[in-house]
Protein backbone atom coordinates (compact mmCIF):
# COMPACT_ATOMS: atom_id res chain seq x y z
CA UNK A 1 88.25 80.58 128.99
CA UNK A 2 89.12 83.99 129.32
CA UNK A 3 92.41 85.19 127.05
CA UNK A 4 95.51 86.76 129.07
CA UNK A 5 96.33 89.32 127.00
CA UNK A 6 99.48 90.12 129.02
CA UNK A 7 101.78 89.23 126.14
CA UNK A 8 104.79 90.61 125.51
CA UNK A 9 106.15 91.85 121.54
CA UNK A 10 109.07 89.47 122.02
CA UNK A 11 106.50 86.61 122.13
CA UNK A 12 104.79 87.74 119.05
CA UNK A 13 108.17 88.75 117.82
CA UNK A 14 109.18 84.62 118.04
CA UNK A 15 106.10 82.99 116.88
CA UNK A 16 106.22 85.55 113.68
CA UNK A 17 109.67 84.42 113.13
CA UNK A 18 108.84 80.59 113.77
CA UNK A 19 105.89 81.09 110.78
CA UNK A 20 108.59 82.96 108.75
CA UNK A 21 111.32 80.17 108.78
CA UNK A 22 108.95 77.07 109.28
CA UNK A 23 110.08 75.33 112.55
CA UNK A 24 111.05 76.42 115.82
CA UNK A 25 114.67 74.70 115.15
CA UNK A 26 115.40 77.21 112.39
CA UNK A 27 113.92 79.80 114.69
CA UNK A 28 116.09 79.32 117.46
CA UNK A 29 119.73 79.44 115.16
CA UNK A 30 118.06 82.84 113.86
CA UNK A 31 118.27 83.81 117.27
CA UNK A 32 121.18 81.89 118.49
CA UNK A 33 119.32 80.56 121.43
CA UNK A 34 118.23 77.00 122.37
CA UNK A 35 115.47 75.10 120.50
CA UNK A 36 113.44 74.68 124.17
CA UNK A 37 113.48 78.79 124.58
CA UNK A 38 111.25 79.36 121.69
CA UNK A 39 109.13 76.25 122.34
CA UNK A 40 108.62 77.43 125.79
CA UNK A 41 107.97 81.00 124.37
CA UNK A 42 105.45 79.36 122.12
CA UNK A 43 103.88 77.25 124.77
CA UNK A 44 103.24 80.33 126.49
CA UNK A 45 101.57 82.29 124.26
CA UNK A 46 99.36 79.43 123.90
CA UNK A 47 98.80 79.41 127.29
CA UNK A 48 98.00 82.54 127.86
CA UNK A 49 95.65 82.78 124.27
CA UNK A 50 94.16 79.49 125.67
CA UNK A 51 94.46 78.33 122.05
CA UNK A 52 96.76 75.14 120.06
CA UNK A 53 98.85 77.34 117.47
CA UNK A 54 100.50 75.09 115.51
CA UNK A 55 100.03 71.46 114.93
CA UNK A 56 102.30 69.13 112.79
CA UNK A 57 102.03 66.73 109.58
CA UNK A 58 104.74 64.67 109.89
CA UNK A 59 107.80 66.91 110.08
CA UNK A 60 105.89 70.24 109.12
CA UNK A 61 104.50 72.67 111.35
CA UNK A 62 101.70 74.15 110.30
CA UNK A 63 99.35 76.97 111.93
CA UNK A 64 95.78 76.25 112.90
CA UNK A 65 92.76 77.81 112.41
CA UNK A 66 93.38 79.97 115.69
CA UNK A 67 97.13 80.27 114.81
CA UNK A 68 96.02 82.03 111.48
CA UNK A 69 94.23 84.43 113.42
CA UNK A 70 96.62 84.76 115.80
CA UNK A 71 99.62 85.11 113.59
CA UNK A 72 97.65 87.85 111.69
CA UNK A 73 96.90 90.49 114.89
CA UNK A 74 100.49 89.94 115.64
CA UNK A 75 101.60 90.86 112.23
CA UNK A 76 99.47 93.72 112.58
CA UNK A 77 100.65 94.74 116.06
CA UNK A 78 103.76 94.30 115.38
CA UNK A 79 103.66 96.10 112.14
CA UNK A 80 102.19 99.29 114.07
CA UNK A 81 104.78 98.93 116.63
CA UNK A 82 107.77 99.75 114.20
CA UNK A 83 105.63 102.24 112.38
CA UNK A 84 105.19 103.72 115.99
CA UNK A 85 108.79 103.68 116.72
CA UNK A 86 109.71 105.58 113.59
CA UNK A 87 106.66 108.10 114.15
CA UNK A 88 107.98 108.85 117.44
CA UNK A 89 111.56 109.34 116.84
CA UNK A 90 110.11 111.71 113.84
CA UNK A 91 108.05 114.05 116.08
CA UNK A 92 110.84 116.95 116.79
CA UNK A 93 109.85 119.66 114.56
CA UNK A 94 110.95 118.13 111.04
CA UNK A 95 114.57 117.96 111.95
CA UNK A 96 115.34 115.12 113.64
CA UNK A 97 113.95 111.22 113.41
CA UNK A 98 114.85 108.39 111.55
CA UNK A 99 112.93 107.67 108.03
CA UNK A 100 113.21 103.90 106.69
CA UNK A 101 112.70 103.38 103.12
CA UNK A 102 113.01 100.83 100.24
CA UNK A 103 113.71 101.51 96.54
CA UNK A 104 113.47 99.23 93.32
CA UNK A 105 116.58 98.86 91.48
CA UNK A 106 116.70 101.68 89.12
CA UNK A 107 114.96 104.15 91.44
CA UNK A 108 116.95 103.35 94.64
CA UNK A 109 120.54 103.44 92.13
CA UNK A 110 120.28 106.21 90.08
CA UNK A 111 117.16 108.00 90.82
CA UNK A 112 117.36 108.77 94.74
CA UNK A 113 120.37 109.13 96.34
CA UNK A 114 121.14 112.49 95.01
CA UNK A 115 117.72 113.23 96.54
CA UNK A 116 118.42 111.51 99.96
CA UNK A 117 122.52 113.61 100.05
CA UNK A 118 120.89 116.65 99.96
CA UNK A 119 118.12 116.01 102.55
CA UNK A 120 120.31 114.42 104.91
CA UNK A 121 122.87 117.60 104.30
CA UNK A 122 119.61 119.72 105.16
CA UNK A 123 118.53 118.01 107.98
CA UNK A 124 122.48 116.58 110.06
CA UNK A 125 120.13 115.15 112.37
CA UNK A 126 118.02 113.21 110.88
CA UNK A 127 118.85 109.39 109.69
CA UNK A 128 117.55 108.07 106.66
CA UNK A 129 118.32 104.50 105.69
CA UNK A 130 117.17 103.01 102.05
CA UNK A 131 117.06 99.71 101.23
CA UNK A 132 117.18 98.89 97.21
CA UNK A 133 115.91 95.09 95.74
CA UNK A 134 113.21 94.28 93.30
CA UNK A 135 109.81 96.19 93.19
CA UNK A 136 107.96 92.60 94.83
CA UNK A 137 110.12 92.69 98.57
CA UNK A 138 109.96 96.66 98.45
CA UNK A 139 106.51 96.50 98.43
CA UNK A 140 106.20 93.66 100.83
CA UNK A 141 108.68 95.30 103.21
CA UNK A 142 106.60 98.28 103.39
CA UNK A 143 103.25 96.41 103.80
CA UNK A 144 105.10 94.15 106.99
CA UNK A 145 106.28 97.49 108.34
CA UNK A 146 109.73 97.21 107.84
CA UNK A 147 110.15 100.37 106.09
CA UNK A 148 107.93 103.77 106.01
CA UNK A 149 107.01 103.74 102.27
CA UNK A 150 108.56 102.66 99.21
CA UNK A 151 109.44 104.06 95.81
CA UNK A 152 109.17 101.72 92.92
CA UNK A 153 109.17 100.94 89.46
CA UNK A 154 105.91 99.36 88.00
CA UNK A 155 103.87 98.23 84.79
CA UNK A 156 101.17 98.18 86.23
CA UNK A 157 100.46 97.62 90.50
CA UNK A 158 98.02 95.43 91.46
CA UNK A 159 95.09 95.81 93.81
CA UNK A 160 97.25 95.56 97.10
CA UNK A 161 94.93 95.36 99.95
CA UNK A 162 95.36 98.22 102.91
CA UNK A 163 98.06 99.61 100.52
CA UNK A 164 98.03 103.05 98.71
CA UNK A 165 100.03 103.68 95.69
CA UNK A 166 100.43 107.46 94.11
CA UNK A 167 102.08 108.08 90.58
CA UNK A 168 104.71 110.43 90.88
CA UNK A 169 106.81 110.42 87.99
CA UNK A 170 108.10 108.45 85.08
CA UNK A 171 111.44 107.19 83.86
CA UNK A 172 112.39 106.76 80.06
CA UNK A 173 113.90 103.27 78.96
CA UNK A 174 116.37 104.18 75.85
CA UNK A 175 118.47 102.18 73.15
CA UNK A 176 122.15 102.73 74.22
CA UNK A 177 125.09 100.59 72.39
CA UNK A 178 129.22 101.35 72.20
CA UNK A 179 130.37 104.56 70.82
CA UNK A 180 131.18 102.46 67.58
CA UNK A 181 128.69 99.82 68.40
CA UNK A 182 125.87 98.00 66.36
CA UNK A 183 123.53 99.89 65.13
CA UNK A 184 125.30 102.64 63.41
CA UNK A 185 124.00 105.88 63.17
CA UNK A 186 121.51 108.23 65.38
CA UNK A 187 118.12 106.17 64.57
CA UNK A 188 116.80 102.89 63.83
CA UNK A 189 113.10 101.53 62.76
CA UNK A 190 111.58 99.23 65.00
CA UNK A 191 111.69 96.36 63.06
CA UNK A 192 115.36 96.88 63.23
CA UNK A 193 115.36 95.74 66.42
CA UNK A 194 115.09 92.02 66.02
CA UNK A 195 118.86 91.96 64.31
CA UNK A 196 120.40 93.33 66.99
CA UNK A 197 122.30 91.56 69.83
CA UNK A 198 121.39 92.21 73.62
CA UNK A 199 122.09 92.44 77.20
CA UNK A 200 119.09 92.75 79.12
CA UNK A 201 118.04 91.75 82.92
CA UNK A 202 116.71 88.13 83.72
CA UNK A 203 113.19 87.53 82.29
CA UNK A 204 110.49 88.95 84.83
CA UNK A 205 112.46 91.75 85.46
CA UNK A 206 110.04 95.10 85.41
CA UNK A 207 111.61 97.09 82.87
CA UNK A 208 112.37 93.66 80.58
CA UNK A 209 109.10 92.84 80.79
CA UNK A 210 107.40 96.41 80.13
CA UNK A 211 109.52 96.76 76.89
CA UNK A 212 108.83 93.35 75.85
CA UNK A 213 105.72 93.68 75.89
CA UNK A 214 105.70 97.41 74.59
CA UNK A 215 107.59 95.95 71.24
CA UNK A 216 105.21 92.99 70.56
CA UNK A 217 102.52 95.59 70.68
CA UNK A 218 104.34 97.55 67.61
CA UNK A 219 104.93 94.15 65.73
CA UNK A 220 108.39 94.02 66.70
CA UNK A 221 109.72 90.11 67.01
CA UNK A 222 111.72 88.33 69.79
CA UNK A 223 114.65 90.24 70.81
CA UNK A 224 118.06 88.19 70.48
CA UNK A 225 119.32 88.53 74.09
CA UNK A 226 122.90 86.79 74.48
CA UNK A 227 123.74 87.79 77.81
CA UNK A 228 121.74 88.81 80.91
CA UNK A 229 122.94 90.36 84.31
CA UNK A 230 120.84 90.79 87.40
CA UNK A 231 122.31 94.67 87.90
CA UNK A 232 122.47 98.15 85.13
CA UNK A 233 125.82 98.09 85.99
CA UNK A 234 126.72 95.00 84.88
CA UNK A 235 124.88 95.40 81.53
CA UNK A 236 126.58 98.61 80.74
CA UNK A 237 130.04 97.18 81.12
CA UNK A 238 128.94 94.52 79.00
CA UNK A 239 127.35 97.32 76.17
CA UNK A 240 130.75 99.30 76.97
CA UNK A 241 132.54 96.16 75.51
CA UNK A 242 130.51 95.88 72.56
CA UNK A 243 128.88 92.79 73.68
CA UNK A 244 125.72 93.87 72.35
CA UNK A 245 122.86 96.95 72.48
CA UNK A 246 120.25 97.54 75.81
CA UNK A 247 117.66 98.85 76.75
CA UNK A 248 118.14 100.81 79.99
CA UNK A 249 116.17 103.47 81.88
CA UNK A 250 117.38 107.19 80.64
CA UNK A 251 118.45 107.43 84.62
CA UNK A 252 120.66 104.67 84.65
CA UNK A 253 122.89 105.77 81.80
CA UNK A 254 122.75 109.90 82.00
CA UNK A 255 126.33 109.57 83.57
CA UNK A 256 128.10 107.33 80.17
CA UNK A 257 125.61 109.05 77.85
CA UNK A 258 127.22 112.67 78.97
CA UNK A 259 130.67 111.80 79.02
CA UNK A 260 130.34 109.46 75.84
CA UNK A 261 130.98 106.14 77.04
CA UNK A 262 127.65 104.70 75.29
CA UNK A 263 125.99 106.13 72.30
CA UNK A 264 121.80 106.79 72.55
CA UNK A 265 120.29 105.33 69.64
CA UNK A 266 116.29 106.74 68.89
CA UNK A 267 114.04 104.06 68.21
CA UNK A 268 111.65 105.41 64.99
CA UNK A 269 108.00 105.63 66.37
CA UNK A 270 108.52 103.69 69.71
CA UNK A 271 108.60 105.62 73.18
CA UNK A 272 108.59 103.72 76.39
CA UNK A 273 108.21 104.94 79.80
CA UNK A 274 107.63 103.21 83.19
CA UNK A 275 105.69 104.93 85.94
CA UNK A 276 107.42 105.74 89.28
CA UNK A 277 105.13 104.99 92.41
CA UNK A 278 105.14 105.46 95.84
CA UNK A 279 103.55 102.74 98.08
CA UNK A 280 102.65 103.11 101.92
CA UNK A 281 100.37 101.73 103.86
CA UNK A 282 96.68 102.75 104.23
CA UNK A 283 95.79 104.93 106.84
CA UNK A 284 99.54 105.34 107.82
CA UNK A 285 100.59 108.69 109.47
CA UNK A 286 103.45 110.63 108.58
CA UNK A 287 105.45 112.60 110.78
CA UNK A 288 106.57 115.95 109.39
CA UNK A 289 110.33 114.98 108.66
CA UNK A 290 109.05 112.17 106.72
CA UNK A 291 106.30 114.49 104.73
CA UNK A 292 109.03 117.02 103.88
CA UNK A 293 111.54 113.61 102.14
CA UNK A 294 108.17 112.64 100.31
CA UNK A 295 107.14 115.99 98.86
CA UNK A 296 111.09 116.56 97.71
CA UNK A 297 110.84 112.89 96.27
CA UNK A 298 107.76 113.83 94.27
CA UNK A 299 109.36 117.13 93.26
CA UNK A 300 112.34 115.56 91.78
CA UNK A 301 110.67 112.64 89.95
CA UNK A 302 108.33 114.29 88.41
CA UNK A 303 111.02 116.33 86.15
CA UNK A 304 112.16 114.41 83.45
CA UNK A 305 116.08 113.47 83.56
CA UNK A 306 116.48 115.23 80.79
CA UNK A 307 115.69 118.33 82.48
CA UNK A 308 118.26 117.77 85.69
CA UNK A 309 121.79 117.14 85.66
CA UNK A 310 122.53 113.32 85.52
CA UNK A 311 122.68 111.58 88.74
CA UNK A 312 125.95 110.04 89.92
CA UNK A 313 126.09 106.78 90.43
């Protein structure tokens, strides 16, 4: 049977979005329509495809063998569609377009936006929109398309199929406590460490897990961490209060470091810094507005942030 390939995105947008949520009942409230709409979308596509795309196991829905397939071109098309869009709109000479980006938490709080003010004051009319979460959905939003590239904090990135990922600069993680805090004075051995109290991020955090695994490498033990908060912010309010030490990337506490609202405290033999990347897909083509935000990214990340002014917050 031959395959219709007259099929429209908003077909492959819907059966994407049924393989997202897992049922064509959760489908349809995403898209405040009726349950029969996207089963008749779906029976369509099938149609035309002359192909079965799902098939259920009791109450589950589940893709087969030519769903797979399917569901994986129109990932792909759909994917290159966006990308498309954005190249498009990006095409006027480097002044206008829209650029779409995503951010880990430290880089898309502290290390960016002074970056992305004074692009967007360079360029009125252009539109740049950043999304900040975890280093994991940055990296998967910019492999799905949903952003241009991403920026990102990581140990160490793993092989990421049709993905490139270029170092292009580093941020220091430093011992901060109160101004009167625990420990006293400018420096502390390592070992020092382990009768101290902290605030730190959830475990499996990047930067917790980088400097735990940094300080069993130097002998240090266990860290005593009393209280953890999913945001920097939160854990310098809680340093601020003397609930304990942390620590926090250089970038994340220029602003209270300057102004003396937390005290840096040098850690004796022990220097820890995570590498910055940015991530994009393979092959993908950037449209001059878009090169000109990278290359002022790169420029600014690769100085340390002890050689700029401290970024706002």
């Amino acid at each position: 049977m031959a395959v219709d390939l007259r099929i429209s995105l908003k077909k492959l947008e819907i059966l994407d979005l049924v393989v997202q949520l897992g049922g064509v009942g959760r489908a349809a409230e995403h898209l405040f329509v009726a349950q029969p709409v996207v089963t008749a979308h779906i029976r369509s596509l099938e149609e035309r495809l002359g192909a079965k795309l799902f098939y259920r196991e009791g109450r589950q829905l589940h893709l087969t063998e030519a769903g797979r397939a399917v569901h994986e071109w129109a990932d792909e098309v759909l994917t290159r569609t966006r990308e498309l869009e954005r190249h498009l709109d990006g095409l006027s000479g480097g002044k206008q377009g829209t650029v779409v980006l995503a951010a880990s938490m430290s880089v898309g709080s502290y290390r960016l936006p002074d970056v992305l003010t004074a692009f967007g004051a360079a360029h009125p009319q252009a539109r740049l929109r950043m999304s900040v979460s975890d280093t994991e959905h940055a990296v998967e939003d910019t492999r799905a398309g949903a952003v241009d590239f991403a920026v990102v904090v990581s140990d160490t990135l793993r092989e990421m199929p049709g993905m490139e990922a270029e170092h292009v600069g580093d941020d220091e993680i430093v011992l901060v406590t109160a101004p009167s805090g625990e420990p006293a004075g400018d420096a502390i051995p390592a070992r020092g460490l382990s009768a101290l109290r902290f605030v730190d991020a959830p475990e499996g955090i990047v930067r917790r897990t980088f400097v735990d695994r940094q300080l069993r490498r130097l002998g240090v033990p266990e860290r005593d961490v009393v209280l953890e908060f999913g945001h920097p912010e939160a854990m310098k309010r809680a340093v601020r209060a003397g609930q304990g030490a942390a620590m926090l990337f250089r970038s994340a506490v220029a602003d209270e470091l300057a102004l003396g609202l937390l005290r840096e405290v040098r850690v004796e033999g022990v220097e820890v810094t995570v590498p910055i990347y940015l991530v994009h897909r393979k092959g993908k083509t950037f449209s001059p507005l878009h090169r000109e935000l990278i290359a002022q990214i790169g420029a600014a990340l690769s100085r340390r942030e002890t050689d700029v002014p401290s970024a706002s917050c």
